[in-house]
PDB file of N, CA and C in Angstrom:
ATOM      1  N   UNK A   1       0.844  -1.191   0.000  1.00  0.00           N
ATOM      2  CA  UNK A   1       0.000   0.000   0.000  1.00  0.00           C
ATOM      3  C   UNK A   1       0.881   1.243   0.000  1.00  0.00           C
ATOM      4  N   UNK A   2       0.568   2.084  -0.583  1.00  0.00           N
ATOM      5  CA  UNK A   2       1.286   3.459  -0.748  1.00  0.00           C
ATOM      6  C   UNK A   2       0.488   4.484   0.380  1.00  0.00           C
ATOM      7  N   UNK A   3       2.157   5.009   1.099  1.00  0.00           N
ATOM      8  CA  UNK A   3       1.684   5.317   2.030  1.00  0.00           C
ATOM      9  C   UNK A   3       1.470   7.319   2.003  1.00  0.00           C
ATOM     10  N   UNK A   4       0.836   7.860   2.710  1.00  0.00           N
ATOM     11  CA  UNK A   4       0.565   9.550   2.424  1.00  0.00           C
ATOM     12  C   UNK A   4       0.410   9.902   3.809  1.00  0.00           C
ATOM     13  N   UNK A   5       1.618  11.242   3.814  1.00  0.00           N
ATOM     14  CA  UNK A   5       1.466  11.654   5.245  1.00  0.00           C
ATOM     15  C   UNK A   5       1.641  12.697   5.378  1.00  0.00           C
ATOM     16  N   UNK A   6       0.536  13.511   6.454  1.00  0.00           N
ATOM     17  CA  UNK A   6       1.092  14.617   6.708  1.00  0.00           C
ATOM     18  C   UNK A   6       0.558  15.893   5.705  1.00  0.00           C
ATOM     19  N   UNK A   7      -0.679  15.330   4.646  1.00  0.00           N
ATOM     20  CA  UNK A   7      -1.108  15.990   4.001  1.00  0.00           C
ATOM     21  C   UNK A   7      -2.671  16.535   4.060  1.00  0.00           C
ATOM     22  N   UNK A   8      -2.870  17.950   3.510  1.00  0.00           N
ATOM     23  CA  UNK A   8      -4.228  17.916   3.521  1.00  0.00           C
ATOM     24  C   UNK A   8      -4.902  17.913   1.943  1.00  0.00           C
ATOM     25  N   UNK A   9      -5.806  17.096   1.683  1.00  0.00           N
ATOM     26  CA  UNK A   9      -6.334  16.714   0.743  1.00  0.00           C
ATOM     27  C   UNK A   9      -7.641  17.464   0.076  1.00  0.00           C
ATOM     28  N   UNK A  10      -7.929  17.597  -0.984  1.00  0.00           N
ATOM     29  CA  UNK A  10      -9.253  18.641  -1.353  1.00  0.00           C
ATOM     30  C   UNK A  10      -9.287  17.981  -2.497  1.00  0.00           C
ATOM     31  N   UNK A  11     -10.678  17.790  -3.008  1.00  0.00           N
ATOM     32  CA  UNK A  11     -10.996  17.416  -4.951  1.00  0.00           C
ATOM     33  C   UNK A  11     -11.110  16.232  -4.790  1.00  0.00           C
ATOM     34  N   UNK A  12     -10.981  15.507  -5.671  1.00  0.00           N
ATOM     35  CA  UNK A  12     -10.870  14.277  -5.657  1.00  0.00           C
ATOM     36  C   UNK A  12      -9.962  13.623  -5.772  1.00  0.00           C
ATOM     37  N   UNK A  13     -10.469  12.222  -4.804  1.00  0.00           N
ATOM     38  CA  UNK A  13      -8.606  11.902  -3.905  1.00  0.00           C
ATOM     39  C   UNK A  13      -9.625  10.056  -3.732  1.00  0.00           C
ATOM     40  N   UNK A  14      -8.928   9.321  -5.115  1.00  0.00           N
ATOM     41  CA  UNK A  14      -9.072   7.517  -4.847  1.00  0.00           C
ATOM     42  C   UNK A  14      -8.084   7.263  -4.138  1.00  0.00           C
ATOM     43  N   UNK A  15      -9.327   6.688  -2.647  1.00  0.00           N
ATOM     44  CA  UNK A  15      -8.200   6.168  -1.692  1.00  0.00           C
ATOM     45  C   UNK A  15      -8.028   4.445  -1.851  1.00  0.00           C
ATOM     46  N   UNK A  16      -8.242   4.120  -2.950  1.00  0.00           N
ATOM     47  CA  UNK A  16      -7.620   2.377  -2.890  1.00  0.00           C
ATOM     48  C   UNK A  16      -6.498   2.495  -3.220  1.00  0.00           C
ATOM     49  N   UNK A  17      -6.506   0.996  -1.948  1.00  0.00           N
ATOM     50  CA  UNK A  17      -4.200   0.709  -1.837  1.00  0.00           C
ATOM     51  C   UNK A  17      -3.560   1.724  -1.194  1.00  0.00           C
ATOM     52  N   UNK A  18      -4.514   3.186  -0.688  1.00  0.00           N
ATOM     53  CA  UNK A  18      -3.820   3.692   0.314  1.00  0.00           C
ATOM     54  C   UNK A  18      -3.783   3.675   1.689  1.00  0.00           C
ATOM     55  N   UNK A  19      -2.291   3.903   2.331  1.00  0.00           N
ATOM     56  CA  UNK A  19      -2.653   4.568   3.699  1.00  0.00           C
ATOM     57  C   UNK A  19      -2.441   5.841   4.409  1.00  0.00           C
ATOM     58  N   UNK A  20      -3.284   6.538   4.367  1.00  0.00           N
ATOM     59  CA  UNK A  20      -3.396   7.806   5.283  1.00  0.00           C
ATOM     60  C   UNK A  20      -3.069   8.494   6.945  1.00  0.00           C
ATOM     61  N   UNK A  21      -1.984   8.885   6.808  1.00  0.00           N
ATOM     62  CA  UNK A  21      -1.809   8.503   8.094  1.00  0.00           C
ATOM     63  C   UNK A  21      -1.459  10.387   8.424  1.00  0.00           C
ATOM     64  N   UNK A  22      -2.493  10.793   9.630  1.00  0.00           N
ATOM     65  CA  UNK A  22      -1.852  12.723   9.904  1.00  0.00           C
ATOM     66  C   UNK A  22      -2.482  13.360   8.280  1.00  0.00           C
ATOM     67  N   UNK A  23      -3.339  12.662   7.854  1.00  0.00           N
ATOM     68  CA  UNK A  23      -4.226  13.693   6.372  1.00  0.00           C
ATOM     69  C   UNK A  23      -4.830  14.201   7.201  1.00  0.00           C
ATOM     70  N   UNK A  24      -5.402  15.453   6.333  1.00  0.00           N
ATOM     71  CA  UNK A  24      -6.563  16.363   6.661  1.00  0.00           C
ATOM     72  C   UNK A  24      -7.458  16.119   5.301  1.00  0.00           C
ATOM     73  N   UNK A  25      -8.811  15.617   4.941  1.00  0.00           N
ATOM     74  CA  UNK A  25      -9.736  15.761   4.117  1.00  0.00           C
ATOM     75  C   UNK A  25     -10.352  16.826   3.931  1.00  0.00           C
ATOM     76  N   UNK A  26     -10.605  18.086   3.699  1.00  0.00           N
ATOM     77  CA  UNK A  26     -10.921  19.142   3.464  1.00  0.00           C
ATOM     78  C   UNK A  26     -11.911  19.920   1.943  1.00  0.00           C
ATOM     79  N   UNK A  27     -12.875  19.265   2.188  1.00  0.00           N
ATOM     80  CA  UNK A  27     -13.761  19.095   0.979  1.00  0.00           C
ATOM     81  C   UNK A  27     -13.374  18.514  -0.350  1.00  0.00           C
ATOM     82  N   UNK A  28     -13.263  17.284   0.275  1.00  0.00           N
ATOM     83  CA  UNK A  28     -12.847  16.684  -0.404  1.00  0.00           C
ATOM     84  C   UNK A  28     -14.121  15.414  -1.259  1.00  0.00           C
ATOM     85  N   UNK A  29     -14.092  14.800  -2.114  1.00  0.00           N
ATOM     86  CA  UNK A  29     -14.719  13.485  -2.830  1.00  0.00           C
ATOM     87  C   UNK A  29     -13.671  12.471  -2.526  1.00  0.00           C
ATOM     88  N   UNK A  30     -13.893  11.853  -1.320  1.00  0.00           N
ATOM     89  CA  UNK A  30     -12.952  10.676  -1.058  1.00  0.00           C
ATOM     90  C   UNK A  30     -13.832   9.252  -2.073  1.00  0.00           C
ATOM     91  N   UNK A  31     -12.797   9.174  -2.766  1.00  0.00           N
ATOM     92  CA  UNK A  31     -13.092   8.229  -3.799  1.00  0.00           C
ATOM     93  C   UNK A  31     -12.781   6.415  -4.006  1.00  0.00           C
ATOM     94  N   UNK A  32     -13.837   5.408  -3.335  1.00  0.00           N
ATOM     95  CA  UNK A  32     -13.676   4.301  -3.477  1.00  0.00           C
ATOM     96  C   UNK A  32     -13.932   3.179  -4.414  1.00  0.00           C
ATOM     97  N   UNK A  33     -12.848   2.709  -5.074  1.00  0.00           N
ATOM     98  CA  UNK A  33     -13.629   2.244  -6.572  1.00  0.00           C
ATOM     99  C   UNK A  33     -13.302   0.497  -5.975  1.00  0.00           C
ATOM    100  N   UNK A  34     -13.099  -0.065  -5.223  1.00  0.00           N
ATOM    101  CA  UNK A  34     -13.279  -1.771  -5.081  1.00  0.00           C
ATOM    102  C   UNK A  34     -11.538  -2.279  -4.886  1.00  0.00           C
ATOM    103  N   UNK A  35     -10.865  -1.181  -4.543  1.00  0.00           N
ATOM    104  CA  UNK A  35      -9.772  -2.204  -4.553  1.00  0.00           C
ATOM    105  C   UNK A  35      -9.340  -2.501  -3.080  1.00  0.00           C
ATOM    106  N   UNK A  36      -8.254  -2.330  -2.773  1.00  0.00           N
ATOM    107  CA  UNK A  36      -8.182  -3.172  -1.510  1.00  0.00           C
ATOM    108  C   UNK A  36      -8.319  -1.550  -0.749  1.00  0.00           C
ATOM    109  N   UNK A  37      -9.061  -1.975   0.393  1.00  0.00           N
ATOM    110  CA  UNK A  37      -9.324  -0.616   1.471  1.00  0.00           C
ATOM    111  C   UNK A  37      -8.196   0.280   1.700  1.00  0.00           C
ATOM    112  N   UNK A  38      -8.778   1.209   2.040  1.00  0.00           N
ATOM    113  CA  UNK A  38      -7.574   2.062   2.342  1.00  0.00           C
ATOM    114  C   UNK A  38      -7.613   1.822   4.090  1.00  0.00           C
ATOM    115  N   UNK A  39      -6.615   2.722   4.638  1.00  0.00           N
ATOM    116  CA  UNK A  39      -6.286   2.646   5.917  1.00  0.00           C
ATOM    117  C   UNK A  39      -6.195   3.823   6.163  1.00  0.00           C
ATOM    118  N   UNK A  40      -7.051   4.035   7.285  1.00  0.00           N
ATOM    119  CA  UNK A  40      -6.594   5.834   7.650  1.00  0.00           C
ATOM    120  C   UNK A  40      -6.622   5.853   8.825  1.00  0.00           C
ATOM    121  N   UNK A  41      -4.995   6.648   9.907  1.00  0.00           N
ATOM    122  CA  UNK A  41      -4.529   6.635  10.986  1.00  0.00           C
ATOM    123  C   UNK A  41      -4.682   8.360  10.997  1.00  0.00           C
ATOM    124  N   UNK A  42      -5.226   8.305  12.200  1.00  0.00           N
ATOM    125  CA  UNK A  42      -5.042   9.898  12.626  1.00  0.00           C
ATOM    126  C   UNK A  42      -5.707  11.192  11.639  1.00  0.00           C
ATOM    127  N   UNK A  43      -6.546  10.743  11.099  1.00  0.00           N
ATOM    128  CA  UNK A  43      -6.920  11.896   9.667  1.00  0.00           C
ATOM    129  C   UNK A  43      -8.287  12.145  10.111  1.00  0.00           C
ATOM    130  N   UNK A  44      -8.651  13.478   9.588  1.00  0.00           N
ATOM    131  CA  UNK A  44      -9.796  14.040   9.598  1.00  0.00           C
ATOM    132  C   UNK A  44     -10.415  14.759   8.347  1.00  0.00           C
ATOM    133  N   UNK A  45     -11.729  14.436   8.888  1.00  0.00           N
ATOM    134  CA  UNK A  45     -12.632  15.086   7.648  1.00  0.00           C
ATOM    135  C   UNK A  45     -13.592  15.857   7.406  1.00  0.00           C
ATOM    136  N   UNK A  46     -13.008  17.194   6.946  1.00  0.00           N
ATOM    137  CA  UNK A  46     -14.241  18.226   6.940  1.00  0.00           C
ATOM    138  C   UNK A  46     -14.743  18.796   5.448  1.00  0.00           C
ATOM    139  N   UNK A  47     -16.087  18.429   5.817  1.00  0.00           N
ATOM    140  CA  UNK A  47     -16.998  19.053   4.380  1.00  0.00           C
ATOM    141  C   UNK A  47     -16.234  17.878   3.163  1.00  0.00           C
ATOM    142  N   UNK A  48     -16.106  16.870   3.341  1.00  0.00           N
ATOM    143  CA  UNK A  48     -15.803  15.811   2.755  1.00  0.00           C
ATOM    144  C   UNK A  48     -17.537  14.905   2.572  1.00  0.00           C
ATOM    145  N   UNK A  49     -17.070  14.038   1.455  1.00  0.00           N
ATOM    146  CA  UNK A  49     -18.545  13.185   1.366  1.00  0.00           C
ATOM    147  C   UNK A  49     -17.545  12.027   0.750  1.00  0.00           C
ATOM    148  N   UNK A  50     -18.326  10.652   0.848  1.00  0.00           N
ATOM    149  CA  UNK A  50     -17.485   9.568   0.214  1.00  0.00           C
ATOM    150  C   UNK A  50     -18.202   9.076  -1.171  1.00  0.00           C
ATOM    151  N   UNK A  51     -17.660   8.764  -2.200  1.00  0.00           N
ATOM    152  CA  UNK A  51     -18.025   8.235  -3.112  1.00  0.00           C
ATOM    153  C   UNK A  51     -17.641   6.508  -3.686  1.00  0.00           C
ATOM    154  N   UNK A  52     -18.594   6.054  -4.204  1.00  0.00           N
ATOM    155  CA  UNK A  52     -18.260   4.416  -4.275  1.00  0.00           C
ATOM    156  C   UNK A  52     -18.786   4.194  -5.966  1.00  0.00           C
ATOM    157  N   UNK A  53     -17.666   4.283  -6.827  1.00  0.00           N
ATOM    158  CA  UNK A  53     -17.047   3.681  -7.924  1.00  0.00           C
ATOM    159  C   UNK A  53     -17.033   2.508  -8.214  1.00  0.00           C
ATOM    160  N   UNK A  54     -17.376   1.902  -9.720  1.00  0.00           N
ATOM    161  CA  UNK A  54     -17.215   0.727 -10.506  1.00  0.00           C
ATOM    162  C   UNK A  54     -17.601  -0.181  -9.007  1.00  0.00           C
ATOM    163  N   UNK A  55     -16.552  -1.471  -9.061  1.00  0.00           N
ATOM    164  CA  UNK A  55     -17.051  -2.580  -8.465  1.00  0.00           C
ATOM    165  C   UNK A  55     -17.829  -1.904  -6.882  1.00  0.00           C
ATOM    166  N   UNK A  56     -17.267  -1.446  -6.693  1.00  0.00           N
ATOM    167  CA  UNK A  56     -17.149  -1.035  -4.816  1.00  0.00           C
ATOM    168  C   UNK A  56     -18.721  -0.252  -5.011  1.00  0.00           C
ATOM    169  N   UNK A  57     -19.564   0.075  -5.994  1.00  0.00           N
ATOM    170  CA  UNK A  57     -20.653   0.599  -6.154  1.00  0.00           C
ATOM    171  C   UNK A  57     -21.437  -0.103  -6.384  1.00  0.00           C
ATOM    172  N   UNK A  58     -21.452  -1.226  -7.395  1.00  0.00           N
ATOM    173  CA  UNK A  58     -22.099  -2.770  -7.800  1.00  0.00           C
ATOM    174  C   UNK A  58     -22.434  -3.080  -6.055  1.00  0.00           C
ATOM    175  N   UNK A  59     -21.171  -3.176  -5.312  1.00  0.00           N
ATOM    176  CA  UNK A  59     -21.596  -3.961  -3.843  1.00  0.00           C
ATOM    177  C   UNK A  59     -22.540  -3.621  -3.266  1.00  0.00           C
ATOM    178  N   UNK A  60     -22.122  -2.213  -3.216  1.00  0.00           N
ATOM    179  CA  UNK A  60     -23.314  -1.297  -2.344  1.00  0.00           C
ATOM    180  C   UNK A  60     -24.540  -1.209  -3.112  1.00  0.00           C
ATOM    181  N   UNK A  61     -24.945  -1.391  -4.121  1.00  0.00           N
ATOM    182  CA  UNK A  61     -25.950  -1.379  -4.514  1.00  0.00           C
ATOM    183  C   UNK A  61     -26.932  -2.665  -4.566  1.00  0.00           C
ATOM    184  N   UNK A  62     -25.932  -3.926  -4.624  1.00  0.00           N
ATOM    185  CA  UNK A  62     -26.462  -5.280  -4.244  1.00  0.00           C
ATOM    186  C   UNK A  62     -27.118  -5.074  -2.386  1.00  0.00           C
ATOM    187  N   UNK A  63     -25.931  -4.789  -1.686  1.00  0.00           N
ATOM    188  CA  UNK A  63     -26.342  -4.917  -0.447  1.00  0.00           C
ATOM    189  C   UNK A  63     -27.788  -4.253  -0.321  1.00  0.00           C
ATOM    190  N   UNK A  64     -27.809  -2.410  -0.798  1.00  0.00           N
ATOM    191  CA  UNK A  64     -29.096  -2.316  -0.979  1.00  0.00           C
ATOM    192  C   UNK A  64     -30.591  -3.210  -1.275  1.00  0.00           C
ATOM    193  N   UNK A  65     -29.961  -3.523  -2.370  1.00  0.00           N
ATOM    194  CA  UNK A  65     -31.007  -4.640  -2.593  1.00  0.00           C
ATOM    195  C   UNK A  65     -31.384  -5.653  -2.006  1.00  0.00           C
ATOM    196  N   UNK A  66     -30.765  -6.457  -1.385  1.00  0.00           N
ATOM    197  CA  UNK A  66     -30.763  -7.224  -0.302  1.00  0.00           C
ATOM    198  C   UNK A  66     -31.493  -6.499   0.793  1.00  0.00           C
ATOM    199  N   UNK A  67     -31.184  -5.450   1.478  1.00  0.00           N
ATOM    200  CA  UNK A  67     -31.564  -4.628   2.293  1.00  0.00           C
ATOM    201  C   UNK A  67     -33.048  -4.652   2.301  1.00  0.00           C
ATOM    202  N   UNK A  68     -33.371  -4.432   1.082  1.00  0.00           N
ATOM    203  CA  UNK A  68     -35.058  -3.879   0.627  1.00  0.00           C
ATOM    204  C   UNK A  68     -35.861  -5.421   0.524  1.00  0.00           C
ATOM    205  N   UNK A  69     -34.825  -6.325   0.394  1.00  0.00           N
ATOM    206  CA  UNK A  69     -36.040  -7.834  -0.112  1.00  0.00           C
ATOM    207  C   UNK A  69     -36.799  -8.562   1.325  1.00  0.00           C
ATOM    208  N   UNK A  70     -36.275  -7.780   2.484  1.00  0.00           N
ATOM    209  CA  UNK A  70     -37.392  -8.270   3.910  1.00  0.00           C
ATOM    210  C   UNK A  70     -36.440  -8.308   4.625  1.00  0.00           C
ATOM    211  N   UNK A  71     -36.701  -8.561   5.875  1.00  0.00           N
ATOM    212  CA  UNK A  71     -36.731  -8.002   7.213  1.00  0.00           C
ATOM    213  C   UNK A  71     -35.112  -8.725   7.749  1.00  0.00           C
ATOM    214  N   UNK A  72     -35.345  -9.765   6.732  1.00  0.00           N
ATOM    215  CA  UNK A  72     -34.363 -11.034   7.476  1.00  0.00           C
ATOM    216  C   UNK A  72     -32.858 -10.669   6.784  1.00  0.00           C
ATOM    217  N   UNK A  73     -32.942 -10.266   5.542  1.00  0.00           N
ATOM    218  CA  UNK A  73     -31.670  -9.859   4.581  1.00  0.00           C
ATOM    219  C   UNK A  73     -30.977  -8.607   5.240  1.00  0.00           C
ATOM    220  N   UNK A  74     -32.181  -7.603   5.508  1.00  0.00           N
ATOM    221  CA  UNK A  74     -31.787  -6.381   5.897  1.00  0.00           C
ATOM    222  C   UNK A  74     -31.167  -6.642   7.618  1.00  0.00           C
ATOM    223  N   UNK A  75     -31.398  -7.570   8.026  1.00  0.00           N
ATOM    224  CA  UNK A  75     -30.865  -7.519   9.710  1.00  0.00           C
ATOM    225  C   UNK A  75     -29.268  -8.719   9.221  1.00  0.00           C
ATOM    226  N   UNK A  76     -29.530  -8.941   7.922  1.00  0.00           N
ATOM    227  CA  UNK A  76     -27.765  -9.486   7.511  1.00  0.00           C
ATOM    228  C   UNK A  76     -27.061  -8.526   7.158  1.00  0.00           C
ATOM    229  N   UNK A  77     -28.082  -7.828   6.180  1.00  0.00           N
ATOM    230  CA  UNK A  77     -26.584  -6.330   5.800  1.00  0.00           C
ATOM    231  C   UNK A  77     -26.423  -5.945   6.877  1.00  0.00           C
ATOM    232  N   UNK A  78     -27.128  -5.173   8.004  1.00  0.00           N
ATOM    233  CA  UNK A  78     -27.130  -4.732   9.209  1.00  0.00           C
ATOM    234  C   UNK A  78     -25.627  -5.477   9.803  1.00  0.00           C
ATOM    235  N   UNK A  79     -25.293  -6.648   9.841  1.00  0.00           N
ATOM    236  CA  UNK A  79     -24.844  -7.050  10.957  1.00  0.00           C
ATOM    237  C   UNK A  79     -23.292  -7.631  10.014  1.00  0.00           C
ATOM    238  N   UNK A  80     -23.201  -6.860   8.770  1.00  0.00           N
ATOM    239  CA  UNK A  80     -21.615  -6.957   8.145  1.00  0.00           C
ATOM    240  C   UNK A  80     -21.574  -5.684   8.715  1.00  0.00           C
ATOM    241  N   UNK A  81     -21.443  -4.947   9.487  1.00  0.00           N
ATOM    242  CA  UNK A  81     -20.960  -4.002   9.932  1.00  0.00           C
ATOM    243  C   UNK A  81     -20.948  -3.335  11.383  1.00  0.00           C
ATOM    244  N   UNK A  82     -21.030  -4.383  12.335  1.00  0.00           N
ATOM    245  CA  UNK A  82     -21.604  -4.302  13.593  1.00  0.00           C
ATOM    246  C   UNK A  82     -21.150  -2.861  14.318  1.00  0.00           C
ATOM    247  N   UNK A  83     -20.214  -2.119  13.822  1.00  0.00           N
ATOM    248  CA  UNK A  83     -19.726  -1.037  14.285  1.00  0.00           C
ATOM    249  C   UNK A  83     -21.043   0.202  14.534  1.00  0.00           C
ATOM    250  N   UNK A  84     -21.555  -0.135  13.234  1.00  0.00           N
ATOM    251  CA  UNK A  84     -22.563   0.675  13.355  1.00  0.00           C
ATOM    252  C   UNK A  84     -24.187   0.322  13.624  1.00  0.00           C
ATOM    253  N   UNK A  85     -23.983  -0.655  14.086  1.00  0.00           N
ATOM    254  CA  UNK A  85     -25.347  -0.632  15.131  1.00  0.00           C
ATOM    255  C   UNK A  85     -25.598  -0.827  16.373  1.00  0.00           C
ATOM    256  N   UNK A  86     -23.921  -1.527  16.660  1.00  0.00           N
ATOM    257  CA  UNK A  86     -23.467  -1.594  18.512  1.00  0.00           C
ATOM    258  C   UNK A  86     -23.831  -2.862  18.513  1.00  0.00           C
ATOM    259  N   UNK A  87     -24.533  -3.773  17.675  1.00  0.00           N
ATOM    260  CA  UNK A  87     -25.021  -4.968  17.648  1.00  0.00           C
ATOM    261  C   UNK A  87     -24.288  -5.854  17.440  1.00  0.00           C
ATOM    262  N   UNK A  88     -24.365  -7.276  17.755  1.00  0.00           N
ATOM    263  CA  UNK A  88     -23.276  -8.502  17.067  1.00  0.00           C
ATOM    264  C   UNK A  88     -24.012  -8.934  16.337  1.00  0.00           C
ATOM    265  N   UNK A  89     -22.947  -9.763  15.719  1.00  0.00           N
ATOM    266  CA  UNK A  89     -23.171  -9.960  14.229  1.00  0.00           C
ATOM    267  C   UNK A  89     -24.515 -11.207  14.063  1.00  0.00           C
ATOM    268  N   UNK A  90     -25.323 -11.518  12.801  1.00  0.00           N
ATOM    269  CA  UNK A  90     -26.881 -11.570  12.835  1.00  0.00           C
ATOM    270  C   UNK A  90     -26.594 -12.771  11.699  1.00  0.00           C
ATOM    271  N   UNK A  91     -26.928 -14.168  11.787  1.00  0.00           N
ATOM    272  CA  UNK A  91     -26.456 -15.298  10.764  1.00  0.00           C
ATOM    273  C   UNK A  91     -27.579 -15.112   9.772  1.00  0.00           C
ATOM    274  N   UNK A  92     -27.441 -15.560   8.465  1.00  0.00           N
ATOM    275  CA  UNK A  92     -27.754 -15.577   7.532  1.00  0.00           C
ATOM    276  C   UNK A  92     -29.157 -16.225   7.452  1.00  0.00           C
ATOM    277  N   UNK A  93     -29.917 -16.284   6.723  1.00  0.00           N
ATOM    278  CA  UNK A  93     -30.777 -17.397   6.629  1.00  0.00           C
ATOM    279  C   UNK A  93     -30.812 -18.224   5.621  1.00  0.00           C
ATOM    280  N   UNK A  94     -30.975 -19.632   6.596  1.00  0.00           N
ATOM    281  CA  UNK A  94     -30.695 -20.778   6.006  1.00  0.00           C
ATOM    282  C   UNK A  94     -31.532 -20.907   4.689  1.00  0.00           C
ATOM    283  N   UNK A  95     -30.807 -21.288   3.549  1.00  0.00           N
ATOM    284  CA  UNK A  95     -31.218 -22.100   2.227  1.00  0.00           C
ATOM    285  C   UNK A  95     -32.003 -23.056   1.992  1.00  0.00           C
ATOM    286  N   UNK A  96     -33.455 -22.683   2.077  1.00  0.00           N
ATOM    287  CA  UNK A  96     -34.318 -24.023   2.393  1.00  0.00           C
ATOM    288  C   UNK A  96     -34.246 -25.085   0.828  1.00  0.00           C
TER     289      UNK A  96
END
């Protein structure tokens, strides 16, 4: 991963394969198109929004969908991300 430090960032800025470490985001289009995550240590972000590109947009738009097909899918997307619901993680439902 290529590493960036110590910088402040504005415009548009694809963070795949990076790591960020002491950035400042500063209205910025932080830009994710599917490759391997970025890493960000110590950085902040103001008047920034994130954007999700080619594959990494396909995902999010599947998960959506999933999301919307009932109660049981949407408490699976829910629970690939337990950070943000404080919740543990929620098993799949079984393949009848």
């Amino acid at each position: 991963m290529d590493q960036i430090e110590n910088q402040t960032l504005s415009g548009r800025v694809i963070v795949d394969d990076q790591t960020f470490t002491d950035c400042q985001f500063k209205n910025a289009e932080v830009v994710y198109t599917g490759g391997t995550p970025p890493a960000y240590v110590r950085c902040g972000f103001e008047g920034s929004r994130l954007v999700f590109e080619g594959p990494a947009d396909s995902t999010l738009q599947y998960l959506r969908a999933l999301a919307a097909a009932g109660p049981e899918f949407r408490a699976v997307v829910l629970s690939l991300i337990p950070e943000l619901t404080g919740q543990s993680a929620v098993a799949a439902p079984a393949n009848d």
